[in-house]
PDB file of N, CA and C in Angstrom:
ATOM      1  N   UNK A   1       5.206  27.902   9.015  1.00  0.00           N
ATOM      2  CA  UNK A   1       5.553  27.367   7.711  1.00  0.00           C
ATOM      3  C   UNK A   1       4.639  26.186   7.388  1.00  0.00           C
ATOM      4  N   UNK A   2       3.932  26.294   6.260  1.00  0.00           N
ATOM      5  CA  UNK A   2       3.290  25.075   5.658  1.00  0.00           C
ATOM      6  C   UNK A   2       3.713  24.347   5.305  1.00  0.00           C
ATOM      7  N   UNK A   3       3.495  23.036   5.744  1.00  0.00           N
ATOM      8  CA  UNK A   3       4.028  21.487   5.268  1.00  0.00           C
ATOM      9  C   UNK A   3       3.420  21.483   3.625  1.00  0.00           C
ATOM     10  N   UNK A   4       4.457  20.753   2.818  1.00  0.00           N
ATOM     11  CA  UNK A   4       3.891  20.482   1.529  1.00  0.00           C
ATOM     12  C   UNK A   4       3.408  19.120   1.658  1.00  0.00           C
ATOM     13  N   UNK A   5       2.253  19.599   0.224  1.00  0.00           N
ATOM     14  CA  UNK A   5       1.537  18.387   0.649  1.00  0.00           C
ATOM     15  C   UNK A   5       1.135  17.880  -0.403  1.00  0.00           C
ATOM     16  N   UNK A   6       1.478  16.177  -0.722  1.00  0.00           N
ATOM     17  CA  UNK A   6       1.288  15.756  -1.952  1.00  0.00           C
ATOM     18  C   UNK A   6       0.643  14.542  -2.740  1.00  0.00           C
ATOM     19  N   UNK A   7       0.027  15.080  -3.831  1.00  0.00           N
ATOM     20  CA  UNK A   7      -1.140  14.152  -4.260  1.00  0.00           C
ATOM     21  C   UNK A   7      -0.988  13.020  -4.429  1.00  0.00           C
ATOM     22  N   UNK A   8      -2.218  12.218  -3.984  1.00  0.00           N
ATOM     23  CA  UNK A   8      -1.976  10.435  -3.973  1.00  0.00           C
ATOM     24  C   UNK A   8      -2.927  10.062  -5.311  1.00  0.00           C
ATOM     25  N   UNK A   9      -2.244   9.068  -5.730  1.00  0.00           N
ATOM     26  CA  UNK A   9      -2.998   9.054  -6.533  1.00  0.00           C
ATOM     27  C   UNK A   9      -2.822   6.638  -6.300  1.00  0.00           C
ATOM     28  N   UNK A  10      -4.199   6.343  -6.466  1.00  0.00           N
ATOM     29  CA  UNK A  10      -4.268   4.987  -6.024  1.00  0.00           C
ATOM     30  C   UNK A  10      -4.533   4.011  -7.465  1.00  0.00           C
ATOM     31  N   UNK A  11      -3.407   3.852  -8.193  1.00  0.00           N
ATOM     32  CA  UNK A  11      -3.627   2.515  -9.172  1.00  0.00           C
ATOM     33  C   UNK A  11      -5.081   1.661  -9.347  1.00  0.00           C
ATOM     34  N   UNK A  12      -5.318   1.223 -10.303  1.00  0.00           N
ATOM     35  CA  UNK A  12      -6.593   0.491 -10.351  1.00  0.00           C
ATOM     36  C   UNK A  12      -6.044  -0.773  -9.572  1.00  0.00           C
ATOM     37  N   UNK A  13      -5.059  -1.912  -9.458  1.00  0.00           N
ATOM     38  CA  UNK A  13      -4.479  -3.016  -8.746  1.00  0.00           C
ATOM     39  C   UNK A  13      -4.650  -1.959  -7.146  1.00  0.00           C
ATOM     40  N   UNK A  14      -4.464  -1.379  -6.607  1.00  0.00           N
ATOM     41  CA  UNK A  14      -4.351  -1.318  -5.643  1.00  0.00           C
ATOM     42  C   UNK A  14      -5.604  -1.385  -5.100  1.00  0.00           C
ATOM     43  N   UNK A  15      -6.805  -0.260  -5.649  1.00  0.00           N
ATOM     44  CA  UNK A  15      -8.053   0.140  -5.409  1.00  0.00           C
ATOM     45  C   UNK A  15      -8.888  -1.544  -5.740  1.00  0.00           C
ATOM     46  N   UNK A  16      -8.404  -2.335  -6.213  1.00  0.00           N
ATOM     47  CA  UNK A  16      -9.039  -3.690  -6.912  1.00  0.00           C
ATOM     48  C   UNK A  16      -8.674  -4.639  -4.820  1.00  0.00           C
ATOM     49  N   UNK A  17      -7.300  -4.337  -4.957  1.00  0.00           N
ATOM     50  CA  UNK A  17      -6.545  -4.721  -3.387  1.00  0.00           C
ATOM     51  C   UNK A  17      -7.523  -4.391  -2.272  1.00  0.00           C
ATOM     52  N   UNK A  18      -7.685  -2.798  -2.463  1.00  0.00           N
ATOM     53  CA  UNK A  18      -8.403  -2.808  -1.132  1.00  0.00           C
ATOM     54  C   UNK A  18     -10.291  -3.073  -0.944  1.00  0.00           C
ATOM     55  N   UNK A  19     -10.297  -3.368  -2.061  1.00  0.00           N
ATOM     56  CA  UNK A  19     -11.958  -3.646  -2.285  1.00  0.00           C
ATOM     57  C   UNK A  19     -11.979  -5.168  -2.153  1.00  0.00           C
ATOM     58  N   UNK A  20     -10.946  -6.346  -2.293  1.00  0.00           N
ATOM     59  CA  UNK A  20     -10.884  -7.475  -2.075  1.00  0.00           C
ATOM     60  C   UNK A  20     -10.759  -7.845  -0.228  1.00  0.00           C
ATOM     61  N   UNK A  21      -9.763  -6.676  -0.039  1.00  0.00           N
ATOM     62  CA  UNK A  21      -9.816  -7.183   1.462  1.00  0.00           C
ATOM     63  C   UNK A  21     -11.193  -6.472   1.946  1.00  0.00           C
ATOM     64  N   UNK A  22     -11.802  -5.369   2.115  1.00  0.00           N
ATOM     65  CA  UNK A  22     -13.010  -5.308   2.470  1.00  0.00           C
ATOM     66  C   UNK A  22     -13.781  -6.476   2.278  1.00  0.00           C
ATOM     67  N   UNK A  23     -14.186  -6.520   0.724  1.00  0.00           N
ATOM     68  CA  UNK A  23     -15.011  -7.843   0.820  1.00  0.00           C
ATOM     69  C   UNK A  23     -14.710  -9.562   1.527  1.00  0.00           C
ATOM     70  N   UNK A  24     -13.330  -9.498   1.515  1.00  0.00           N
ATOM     71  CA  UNK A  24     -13.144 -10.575   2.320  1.00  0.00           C
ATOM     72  C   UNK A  24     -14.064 -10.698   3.724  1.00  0.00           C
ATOM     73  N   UNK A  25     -13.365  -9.291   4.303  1.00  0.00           N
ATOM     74  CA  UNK A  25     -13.958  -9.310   5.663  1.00  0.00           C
ATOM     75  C   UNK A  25     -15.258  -9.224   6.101  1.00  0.00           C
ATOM     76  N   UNK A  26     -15.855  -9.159   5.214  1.00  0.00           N
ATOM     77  CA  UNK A  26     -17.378  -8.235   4.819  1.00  0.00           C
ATOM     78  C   UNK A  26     -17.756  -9.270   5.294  1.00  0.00           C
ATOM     79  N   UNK A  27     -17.000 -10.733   4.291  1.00  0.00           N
ATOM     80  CA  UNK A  27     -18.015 -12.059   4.260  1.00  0.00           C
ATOM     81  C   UNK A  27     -17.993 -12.609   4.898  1.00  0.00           C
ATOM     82  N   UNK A  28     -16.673 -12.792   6.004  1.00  0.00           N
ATOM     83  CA  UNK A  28     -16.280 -14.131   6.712  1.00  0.00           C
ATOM     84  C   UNK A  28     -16.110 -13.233   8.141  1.00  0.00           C
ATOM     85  N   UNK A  29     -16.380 -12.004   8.477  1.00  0.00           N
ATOM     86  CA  UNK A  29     -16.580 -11.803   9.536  1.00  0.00           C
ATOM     87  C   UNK A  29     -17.745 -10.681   9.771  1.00  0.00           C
ATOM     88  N   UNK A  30     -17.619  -9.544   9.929  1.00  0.00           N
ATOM     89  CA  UNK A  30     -18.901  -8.922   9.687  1.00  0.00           C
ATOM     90  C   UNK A  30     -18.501  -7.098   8.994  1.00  0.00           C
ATOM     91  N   UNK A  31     -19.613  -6.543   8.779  1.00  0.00           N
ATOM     92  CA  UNK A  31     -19.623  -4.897   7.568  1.00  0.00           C
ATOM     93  C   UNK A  31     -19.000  -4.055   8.648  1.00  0.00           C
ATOM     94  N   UNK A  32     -19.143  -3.956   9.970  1.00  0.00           N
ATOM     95  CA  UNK A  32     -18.513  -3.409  10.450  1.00  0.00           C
ATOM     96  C   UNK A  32     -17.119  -3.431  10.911  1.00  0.00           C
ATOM     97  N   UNK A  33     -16.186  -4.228  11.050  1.00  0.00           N
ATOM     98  CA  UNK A  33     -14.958  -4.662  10.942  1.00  0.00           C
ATOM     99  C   UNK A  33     -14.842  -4.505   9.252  1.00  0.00           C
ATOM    100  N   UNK A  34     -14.973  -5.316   7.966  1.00  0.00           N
ATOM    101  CA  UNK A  34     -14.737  -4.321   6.926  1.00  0.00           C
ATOM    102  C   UNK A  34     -15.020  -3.153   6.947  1.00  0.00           C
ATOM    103  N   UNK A  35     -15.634  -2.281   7.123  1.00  0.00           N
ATOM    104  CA  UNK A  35     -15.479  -0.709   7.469  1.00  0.00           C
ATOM    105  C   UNK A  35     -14.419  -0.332   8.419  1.00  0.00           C
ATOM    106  N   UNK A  36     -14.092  -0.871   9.369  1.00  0.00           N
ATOM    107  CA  UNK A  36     -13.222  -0.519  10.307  1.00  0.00           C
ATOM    108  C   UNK A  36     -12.162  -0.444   9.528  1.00  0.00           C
ATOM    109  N   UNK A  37     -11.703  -1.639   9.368  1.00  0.00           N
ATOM    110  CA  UNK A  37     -10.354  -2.004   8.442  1.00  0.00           C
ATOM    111  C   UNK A  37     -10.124  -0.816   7.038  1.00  0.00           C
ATOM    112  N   UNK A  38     -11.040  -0.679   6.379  1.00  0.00           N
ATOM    113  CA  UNK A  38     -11.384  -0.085   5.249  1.00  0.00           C
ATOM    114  C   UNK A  38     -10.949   1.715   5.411  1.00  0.00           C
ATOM    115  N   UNK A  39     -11.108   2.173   6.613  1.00  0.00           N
ATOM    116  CA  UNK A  39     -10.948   3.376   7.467  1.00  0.00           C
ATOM    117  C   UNK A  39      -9.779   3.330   7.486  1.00  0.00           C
ATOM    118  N   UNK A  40      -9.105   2.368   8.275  1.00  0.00           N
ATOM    119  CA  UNK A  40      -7.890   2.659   8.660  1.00  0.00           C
ATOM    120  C   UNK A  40      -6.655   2.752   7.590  1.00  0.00           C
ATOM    121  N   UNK A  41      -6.868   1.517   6.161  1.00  0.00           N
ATOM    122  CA  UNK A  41      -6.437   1.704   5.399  1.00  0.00           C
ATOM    123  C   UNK A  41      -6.130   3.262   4.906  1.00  0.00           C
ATOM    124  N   UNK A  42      -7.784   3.640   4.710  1.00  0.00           N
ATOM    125  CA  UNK A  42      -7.670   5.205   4.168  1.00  0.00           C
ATOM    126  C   UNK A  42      -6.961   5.917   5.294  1.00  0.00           C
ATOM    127  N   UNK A  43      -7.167   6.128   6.179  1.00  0.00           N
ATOM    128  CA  UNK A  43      -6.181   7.208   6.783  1.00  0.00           C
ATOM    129  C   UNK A  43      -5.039   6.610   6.690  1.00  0.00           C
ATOM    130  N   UNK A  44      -4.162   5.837   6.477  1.00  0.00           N
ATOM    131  CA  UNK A  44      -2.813   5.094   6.716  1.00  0.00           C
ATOM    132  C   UNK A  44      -2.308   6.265   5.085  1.00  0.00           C
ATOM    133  N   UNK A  45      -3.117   5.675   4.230  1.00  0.00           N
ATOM    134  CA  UNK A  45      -3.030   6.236   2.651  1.00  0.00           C
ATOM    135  C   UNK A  45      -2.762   7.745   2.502  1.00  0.00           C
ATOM    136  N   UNK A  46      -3.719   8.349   3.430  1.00  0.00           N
ATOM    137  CA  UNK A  46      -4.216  10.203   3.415  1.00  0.00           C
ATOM    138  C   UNK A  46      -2.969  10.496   4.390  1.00  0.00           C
ATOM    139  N   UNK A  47      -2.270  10.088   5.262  1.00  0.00           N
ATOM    140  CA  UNK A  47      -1.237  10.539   6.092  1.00  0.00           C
ATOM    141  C   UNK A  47       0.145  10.590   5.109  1.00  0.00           C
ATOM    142  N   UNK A  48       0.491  10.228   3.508  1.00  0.00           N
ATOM    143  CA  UNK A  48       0.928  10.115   3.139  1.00  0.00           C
ATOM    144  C   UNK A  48       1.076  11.354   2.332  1.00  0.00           C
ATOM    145  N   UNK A  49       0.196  11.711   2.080  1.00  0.00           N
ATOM    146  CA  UNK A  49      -0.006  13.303   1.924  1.00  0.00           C
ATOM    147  C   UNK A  49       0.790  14.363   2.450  1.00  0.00           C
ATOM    148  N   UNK A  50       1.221  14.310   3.976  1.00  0.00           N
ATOM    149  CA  UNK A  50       2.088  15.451   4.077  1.00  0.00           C
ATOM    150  C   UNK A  50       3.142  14.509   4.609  1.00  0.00           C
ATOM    151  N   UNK A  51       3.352  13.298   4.863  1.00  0.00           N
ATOM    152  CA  UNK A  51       4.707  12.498   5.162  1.00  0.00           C
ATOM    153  C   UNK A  51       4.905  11.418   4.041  1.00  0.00           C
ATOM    154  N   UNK A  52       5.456  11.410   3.405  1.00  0.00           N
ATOM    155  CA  UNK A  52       5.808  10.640   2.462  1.00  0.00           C
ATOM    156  C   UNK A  52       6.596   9.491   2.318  1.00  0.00           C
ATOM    157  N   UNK A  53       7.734  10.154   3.020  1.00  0.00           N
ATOM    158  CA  UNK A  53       8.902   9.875   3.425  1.00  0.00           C
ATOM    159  C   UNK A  53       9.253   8.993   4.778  1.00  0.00           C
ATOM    160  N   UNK A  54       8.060   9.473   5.287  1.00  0.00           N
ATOM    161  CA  UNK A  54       7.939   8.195   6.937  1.00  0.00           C
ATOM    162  C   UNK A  54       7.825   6.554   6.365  1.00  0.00           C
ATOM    163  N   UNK A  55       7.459   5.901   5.425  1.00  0.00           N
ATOM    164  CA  UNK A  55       7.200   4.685   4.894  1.00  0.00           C
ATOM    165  C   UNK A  55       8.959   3.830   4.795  1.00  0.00           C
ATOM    166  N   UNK A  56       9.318   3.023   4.400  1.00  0.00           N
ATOM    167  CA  UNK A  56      10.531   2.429   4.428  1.00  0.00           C
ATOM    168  C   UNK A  56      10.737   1.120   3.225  1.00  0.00           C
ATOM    169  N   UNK A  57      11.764   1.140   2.861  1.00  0.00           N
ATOM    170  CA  UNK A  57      11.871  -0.020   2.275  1.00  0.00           C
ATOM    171  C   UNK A  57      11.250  -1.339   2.073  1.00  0.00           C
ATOM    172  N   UNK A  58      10.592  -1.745   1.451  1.00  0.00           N
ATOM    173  CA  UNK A  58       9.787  -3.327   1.175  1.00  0.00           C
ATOM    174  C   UNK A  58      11.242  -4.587   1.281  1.00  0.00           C
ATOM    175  N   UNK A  59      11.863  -4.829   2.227  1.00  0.00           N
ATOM    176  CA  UNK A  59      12.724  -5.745   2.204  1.00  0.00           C
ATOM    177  C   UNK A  59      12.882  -6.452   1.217  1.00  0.00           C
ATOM    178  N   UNK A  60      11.984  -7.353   0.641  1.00  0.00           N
ATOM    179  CA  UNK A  60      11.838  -8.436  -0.410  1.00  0.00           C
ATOM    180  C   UNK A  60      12.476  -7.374  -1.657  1.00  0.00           C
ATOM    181  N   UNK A  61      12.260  -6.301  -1.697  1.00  0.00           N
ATOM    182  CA  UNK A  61      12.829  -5.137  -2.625  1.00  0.00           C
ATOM    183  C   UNK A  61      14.295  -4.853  -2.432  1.00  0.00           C
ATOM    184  N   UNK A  62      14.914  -4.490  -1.446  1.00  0.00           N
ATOM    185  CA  UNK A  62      16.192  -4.181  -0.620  1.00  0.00           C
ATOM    186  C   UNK A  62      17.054  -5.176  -0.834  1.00  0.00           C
ATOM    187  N   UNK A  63      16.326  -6.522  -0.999  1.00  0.00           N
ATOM    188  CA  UNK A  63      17.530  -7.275  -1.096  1.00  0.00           C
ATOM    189  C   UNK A  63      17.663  -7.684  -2.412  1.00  0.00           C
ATOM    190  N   UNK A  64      16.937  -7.216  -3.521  1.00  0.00           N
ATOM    191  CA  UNK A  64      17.240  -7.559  -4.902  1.00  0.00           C
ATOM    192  C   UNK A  64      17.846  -5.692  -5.560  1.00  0.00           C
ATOM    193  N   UNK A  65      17.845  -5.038  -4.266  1.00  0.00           N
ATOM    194  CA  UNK A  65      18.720  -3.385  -4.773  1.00  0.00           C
ATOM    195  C   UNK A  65      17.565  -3.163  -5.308  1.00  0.00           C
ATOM    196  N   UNK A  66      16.293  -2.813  -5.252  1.00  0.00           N
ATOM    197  CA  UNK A  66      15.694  -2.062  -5.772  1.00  0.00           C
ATOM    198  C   UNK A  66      15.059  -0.960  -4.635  1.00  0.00           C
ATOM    199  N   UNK A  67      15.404   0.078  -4.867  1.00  0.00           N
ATOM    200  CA  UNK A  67      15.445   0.746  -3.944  1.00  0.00           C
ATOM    201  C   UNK A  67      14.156   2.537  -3.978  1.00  0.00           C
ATOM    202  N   UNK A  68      13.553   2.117  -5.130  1.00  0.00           N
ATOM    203  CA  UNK A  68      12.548   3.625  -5.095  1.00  0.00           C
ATOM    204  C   UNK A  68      11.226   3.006  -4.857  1.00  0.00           C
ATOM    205  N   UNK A  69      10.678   2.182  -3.877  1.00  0.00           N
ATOM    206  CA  UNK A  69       9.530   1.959  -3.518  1.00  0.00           C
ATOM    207  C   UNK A  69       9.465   2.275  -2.025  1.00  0.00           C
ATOM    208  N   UNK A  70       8.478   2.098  -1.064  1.00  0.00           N
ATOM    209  CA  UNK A  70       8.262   2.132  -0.013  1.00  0.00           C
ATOM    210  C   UNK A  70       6.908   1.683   0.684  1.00  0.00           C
ATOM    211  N   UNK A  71       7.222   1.326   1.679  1.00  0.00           N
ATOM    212  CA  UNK A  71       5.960   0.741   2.264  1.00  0.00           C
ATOM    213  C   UNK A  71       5.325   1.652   3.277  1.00  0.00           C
ATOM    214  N   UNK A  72       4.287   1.441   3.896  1.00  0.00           N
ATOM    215  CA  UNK A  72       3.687   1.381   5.597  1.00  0.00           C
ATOM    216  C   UNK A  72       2.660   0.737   5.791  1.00  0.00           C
ATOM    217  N   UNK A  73       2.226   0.738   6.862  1.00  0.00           N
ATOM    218  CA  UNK A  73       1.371  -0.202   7.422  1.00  0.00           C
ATOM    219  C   UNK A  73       0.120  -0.065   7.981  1.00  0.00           C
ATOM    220  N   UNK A  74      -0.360  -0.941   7.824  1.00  0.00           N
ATOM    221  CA  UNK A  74      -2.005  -1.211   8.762  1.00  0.00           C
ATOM    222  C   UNK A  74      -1.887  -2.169   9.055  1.00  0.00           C
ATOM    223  N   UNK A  75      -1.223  -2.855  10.077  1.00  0.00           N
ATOM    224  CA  UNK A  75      -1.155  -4.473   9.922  1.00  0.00           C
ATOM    225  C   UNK A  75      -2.304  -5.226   9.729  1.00  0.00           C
ATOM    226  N   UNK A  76      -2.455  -6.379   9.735  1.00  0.00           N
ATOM    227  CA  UNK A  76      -1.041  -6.713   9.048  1.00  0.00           C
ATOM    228  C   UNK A  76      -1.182  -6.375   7.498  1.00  0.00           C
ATOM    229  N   UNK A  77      -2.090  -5.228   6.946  1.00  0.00           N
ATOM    230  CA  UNK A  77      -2.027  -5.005   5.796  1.00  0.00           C
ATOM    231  C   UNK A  77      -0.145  -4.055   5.137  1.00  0.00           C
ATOM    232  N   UNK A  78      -0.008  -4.375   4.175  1.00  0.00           N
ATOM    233  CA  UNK A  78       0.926  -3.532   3.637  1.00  0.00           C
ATOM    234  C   UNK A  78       0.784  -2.432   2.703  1.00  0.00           C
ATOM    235  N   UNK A  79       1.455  -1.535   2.323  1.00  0.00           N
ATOM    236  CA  UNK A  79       1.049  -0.667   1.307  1.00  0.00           C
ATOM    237  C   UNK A  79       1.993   0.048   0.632  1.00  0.00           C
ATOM    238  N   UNK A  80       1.846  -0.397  -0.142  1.00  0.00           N
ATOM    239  CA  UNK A  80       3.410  -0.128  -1.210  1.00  0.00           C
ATOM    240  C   UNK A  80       3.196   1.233  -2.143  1.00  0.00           C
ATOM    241  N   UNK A  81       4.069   2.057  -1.740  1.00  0.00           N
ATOM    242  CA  UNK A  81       4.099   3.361  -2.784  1.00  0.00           C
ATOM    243  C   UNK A  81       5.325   3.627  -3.161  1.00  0.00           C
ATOM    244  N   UNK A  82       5.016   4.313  -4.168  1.00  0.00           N
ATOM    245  CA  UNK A  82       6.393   5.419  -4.674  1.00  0.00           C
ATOM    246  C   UNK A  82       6.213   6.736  -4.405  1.00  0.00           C
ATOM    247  N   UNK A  83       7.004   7.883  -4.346  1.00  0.00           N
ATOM    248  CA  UNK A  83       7.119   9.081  -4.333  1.00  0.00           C
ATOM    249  C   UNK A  83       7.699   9.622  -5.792  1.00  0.00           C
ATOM    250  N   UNK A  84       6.800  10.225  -7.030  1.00  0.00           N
ATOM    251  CA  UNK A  84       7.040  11.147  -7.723  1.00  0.00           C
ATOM    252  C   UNK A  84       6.876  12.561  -7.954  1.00  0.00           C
ATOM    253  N   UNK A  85       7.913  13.159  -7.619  1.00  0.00           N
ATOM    254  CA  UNK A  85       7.985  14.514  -7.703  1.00  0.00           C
ATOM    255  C   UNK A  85       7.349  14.976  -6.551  1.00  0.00           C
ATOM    256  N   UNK A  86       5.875  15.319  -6.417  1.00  0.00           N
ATOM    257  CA  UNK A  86       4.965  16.126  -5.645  1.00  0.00           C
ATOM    258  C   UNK A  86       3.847  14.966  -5.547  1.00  0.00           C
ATOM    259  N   UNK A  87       3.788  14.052  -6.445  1.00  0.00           N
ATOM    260  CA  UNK A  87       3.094  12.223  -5.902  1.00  0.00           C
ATOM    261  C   UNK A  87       3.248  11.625  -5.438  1.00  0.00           C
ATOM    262  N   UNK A  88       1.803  10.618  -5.029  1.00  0.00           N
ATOM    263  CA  UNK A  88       2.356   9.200  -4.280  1.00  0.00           C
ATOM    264  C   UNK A  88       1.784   8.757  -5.243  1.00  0.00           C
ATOM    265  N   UNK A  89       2.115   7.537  -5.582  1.00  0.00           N
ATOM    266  CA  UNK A  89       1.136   6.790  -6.123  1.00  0.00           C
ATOM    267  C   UNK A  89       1.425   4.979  -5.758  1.00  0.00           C
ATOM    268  N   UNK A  90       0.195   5.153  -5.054  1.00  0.00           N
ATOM    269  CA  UNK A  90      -0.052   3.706  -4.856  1.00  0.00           C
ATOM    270  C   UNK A  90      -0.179   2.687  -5.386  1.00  0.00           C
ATOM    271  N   UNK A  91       0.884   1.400  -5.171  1.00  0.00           N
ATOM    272  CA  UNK A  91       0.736  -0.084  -6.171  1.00  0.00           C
ATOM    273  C   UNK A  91      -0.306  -0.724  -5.276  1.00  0.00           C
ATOM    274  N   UNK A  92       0.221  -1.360  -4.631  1.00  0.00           N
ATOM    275  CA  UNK A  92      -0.514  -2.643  -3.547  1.00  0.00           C
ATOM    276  C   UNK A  92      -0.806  -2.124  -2.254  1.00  0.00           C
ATOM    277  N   UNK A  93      -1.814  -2.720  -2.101  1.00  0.00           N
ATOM    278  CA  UNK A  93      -2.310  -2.922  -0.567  1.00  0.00           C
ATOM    279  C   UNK A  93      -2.915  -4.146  -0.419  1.00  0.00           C
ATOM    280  N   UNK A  94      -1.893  -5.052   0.811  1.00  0.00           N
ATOM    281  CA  UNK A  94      -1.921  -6.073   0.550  1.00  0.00           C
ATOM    282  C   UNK A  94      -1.493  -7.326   1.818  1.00  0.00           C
ATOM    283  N   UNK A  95      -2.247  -7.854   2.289  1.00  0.00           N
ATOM    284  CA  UNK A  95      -1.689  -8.902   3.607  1.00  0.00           C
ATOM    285  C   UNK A  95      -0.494  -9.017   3.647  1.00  0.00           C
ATOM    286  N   UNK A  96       0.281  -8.615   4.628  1.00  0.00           N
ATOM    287  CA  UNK A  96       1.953  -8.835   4.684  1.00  0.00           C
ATOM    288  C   UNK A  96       1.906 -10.607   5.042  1.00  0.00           C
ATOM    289  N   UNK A  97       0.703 -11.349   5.363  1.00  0.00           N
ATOM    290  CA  UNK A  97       1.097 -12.616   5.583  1.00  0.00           C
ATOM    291  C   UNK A  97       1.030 -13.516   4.142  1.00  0.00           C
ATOM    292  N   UNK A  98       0.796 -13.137   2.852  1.00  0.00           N
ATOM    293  CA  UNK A  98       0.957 -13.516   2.015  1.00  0.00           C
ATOM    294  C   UNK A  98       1.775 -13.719   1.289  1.00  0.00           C
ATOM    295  N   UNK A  99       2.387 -14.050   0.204  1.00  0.00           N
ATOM    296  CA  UNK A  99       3.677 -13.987  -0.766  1.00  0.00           C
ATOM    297  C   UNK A  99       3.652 -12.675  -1.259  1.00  0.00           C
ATOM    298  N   UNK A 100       3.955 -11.944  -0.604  1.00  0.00           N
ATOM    299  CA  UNK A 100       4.564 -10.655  -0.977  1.00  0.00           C
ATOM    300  C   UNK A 100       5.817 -10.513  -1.933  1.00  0.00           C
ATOM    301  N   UNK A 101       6.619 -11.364  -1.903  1.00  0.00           N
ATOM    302  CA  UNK A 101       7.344 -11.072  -2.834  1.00  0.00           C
ATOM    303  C   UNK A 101       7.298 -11.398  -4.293  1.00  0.00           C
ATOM    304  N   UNK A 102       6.360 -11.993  -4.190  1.00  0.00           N
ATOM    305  CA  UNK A 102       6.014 -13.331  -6.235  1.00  0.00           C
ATOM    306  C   UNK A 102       5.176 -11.824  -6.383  1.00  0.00           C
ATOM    307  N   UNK A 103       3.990 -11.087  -5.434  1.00  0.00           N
ATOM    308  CA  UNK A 103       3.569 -10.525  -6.014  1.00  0.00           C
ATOM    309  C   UNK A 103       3.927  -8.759  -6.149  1.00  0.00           C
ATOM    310  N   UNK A 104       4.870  -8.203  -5.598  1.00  0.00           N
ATOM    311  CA  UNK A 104       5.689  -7.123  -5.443  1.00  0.00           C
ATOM    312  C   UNK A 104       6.299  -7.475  -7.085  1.00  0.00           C
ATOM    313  N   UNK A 105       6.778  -8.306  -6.885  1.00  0.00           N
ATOM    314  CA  UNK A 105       8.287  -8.797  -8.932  1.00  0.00           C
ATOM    315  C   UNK A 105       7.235  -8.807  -9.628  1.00  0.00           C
ATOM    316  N   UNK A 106       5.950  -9.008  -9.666  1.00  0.00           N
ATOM    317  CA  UNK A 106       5.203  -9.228 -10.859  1.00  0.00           C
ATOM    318  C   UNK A 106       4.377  -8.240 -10.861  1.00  0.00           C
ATOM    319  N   UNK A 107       4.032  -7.482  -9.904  1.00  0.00           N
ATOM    320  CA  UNK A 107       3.100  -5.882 -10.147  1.00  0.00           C
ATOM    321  C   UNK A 107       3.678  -5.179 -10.750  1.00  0.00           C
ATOM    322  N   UNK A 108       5.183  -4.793  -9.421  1.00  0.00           N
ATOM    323  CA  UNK A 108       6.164  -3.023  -9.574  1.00  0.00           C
ATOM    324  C   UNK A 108       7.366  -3.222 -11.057  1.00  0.00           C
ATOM    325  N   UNK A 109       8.064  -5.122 -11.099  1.00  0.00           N
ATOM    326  CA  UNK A 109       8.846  -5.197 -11.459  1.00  0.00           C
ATOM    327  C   UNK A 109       8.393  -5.704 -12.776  1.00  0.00           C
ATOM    328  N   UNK A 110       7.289  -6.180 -13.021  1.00  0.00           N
ATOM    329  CA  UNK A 110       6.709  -6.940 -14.220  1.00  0.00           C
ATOM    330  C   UNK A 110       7.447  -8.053 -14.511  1.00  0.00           C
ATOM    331  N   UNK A 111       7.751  -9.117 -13.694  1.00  0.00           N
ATOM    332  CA  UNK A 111       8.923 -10.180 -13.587  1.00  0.00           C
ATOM    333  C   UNK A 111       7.708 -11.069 -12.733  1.00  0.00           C
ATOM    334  N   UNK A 112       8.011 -12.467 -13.115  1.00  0.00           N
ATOM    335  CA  UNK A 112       7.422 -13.553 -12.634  1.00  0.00           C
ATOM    336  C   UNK A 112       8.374 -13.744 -12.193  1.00  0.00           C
ATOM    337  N   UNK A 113       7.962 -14.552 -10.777  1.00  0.00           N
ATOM    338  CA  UNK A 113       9.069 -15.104  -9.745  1.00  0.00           C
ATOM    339  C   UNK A 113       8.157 -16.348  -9.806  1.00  0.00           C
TER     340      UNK A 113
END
């Protein structure tokens, strides 16, 4: 039996996300570690494709009841999706050591915190 398998599709904020952390790393450490990092992101993203559903709640989300987003990980990067229908579509990808939550209410929720 074939696993279904379903299209990702990556927001311009997200794709803006992961081109900031590359270049971060690019600058302050070296192209090969941004490539590394940059890799792993993408496969973290492409595994989402036939598991969707493996990702979990964004806490900072859970505790204000909002409950149709989901995360997973590259640490300490984060990566916030939804599941529509037969989609993913990706918001953020984004340092879990940052204010994740001012910027989760003001991407997904369009709310300034």
């Amino acid at each position: 039996m074939e696993k279904m398998r379903y299209e990702i599709f990556v927001s311009e904020e997200a794709e803006k996300d992961i081109i900031d952390i590359w270049s971060h790393i690019a600058l302050n450490d070296c192209l090969e570690n941004a490539d590394y990092v940059l890799n792993g992101i993408e496969k973290v993203i492409s595994s989402l494709e036939t598991m969707p559903r493996r990702g979990h709640l964004p806490p900072e989300l859970e505790r204000i009841s909002v409950f149709n987003y989901l995360e997973v990980h590259y640490k300490p990067y984060r990566i916030i999706y939804q599941i529509c229908g037969t989609s993913i579509n990706i918001y953020c990808v984004m340092d879990g050591r940052r204010d994740v939550q001012s910027v989760l209410c003001r991407r997904l929720l369009k709310i300034e915190y």
